[in-house]
N, C-alpha and C. Protein backbone atom coordinates (compact mmCIF):
# COMPACT_ATOMS: atom_id res chain seq x y z
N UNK A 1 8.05 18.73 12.25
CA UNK A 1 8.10 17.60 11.36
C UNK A 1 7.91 16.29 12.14
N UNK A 2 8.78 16.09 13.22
CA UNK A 2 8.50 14.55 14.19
C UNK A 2 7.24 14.84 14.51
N UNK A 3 6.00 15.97 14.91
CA UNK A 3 4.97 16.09 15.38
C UNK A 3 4.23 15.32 14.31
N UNK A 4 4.42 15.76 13.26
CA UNK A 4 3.39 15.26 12.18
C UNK A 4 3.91 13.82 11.94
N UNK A 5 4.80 13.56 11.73
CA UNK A 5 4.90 12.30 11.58
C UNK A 5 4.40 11.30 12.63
N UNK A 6 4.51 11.57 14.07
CA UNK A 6 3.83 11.07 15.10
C UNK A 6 2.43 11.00 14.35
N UNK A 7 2.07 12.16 14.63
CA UNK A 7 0.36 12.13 13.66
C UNK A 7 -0.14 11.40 13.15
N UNK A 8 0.59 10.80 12.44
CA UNK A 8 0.12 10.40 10.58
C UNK A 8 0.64 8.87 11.55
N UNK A 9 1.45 8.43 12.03
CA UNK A 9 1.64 6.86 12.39
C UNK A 9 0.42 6.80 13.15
N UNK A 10 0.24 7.58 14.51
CA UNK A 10 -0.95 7.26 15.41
C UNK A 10 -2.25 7.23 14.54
N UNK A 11 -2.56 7.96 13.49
CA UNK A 11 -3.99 7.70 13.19
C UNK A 11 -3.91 7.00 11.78
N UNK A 12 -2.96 7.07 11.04
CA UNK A 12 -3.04 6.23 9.68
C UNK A 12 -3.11 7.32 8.15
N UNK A 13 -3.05 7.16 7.44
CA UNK A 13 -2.92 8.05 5.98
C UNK A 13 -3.21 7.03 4.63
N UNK A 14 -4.47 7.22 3.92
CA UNK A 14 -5.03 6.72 2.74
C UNK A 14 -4.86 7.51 1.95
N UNK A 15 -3.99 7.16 0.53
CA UNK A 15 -3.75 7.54 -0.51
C UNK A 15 -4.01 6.91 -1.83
N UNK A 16 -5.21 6.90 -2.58
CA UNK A 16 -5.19 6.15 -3.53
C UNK A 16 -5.19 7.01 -5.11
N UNK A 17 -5.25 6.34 -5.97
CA UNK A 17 -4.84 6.98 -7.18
C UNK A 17 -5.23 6.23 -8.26
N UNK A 18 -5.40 6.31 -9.65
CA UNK A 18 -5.32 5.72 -10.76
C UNK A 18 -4.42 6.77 -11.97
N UNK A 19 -3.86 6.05 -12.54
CA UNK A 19 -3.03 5.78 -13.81
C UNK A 19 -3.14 5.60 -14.78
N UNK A 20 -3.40 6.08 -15.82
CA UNK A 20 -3.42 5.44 -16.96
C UNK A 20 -2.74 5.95 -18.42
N UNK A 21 -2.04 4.95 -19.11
CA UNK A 21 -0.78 5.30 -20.42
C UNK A 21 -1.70 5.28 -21.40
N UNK A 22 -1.99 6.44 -22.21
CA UNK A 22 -2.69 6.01 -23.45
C UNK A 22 -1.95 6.52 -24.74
N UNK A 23 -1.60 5.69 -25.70
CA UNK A 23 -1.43 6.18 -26.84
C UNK A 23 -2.43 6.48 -28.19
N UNK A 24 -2.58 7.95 -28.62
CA UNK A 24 -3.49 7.93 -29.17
C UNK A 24 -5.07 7.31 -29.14
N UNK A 25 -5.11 8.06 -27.84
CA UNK A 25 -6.61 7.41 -27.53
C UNK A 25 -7.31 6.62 -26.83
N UNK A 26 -6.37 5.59 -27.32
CA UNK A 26 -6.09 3.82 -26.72
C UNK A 26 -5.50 4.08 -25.43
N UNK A 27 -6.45 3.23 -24.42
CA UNK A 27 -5.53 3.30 -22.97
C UNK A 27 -5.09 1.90 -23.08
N UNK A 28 -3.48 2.26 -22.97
CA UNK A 28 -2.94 0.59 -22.97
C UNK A 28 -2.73 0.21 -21.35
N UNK A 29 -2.53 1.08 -20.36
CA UNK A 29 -2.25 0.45 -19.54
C UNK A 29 -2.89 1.12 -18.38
N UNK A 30 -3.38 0.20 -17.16
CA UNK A 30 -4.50 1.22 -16.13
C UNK A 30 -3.79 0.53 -14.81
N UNK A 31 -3.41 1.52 -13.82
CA UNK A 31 -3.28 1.53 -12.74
C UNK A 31 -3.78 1.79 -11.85
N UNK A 32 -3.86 1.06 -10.81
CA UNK A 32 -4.79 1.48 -9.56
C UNK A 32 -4.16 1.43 -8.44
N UNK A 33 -3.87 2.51 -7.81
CA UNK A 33 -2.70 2.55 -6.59
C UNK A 33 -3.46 2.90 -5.45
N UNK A 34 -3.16 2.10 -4.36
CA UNK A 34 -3.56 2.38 -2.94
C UNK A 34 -2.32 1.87 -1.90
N UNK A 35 -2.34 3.31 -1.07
CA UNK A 35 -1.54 3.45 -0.74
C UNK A 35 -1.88 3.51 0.76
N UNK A 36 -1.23 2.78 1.95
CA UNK A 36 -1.94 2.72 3.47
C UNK A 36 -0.84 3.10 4.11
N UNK A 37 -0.28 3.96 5.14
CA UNK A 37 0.77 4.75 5.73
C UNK A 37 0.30 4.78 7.41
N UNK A 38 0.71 3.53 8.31
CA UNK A 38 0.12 3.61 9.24
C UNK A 38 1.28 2.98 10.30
N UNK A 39 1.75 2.88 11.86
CA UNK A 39 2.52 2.06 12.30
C UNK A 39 1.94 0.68 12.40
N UNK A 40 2.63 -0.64 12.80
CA UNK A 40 2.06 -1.61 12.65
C UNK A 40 1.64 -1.61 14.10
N UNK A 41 1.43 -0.79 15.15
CA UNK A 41 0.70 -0.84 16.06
C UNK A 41 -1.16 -0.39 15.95
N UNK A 42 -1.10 0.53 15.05
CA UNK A 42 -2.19 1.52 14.84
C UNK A 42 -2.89 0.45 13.84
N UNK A 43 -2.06 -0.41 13.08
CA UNK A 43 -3.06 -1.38 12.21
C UNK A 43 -3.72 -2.85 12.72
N UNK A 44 -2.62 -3.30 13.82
CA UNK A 44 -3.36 -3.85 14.77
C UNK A 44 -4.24 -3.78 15.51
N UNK A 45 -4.40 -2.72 16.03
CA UNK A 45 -5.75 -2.19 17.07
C UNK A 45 -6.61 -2.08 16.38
N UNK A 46 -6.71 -1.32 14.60
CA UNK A 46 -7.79 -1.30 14.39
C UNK A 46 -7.91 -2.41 13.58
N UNK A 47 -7.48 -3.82 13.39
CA UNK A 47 -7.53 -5.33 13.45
C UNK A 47 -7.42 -5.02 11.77
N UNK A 48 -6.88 -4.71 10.67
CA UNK A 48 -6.74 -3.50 9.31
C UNK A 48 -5.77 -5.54 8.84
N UNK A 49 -6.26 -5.86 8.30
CA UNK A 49 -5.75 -6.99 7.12
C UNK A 49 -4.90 -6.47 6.71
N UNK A 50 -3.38 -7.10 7.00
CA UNK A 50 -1.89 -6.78 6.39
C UNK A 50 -1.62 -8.06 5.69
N UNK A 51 -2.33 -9.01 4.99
CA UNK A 51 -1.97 -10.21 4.11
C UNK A 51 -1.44 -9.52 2.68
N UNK A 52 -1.10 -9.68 1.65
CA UNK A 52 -1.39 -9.51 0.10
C UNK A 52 -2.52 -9.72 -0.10
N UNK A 53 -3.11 -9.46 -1.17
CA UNK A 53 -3.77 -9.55 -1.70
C UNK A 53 -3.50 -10.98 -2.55
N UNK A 54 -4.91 -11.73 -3.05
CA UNK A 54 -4.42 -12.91 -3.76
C UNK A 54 -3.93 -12.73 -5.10
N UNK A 55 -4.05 -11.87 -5.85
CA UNK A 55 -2.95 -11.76 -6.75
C UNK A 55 -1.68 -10.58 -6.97
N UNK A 56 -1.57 -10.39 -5.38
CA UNK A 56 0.03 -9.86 -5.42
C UNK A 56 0.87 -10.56 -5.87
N UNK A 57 2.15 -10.33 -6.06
CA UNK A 57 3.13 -10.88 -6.37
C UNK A 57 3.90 -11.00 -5.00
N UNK A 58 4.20 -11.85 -4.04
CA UNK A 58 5.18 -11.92 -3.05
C UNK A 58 6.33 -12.77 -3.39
N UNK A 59 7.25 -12.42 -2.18
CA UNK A 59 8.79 -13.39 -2.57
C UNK A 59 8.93 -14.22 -1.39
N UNK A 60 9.24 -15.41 -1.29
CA UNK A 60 9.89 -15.74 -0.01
C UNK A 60 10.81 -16.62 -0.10
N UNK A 61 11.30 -16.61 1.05
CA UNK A 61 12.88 -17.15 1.17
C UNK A 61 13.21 -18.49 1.76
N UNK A 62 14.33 -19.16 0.95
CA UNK A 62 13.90 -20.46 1.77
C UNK A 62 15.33 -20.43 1.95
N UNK A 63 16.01 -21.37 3.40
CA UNK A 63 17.30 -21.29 3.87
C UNK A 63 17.66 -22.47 3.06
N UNK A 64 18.51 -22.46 2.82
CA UNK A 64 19.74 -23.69 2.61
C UNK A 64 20.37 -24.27 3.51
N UNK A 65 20.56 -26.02 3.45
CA UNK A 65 21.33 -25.99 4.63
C UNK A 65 22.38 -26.48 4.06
């Protein structure tokens, strides 16, 4: 199990998918999932864009003083 998991960090793992809810016919709702499973060393070397996307949703935090 640690072998493979070594594995899968050193070279990376793409998983993508689609989704979709339909009632009667009608697709009300469509998903599109991609999924990237890599260490953040292995995504650096291969120079792999870790931003959001421009219409993700992100959070950030602001301190109080």
């Amino acid at each position: 199990m640690c072998e493979l998991l070594d594995r899968v960090l050193n070279t990376g793992v793409v998983a993508t998918g689609d989704i979709v809810i339909s009632v009667a016919g009608i697709d009300l709702i469509y998903l599109n999932l991609q999924l990237l499973l890599t260490s953040v060393e292995t995504a650096r070397a291969s120079k792999l864009n870790m931003s959001p996307s421009p219409g993700a949703r992100t959070e950030t935090r602001q301190e109080v003083l």
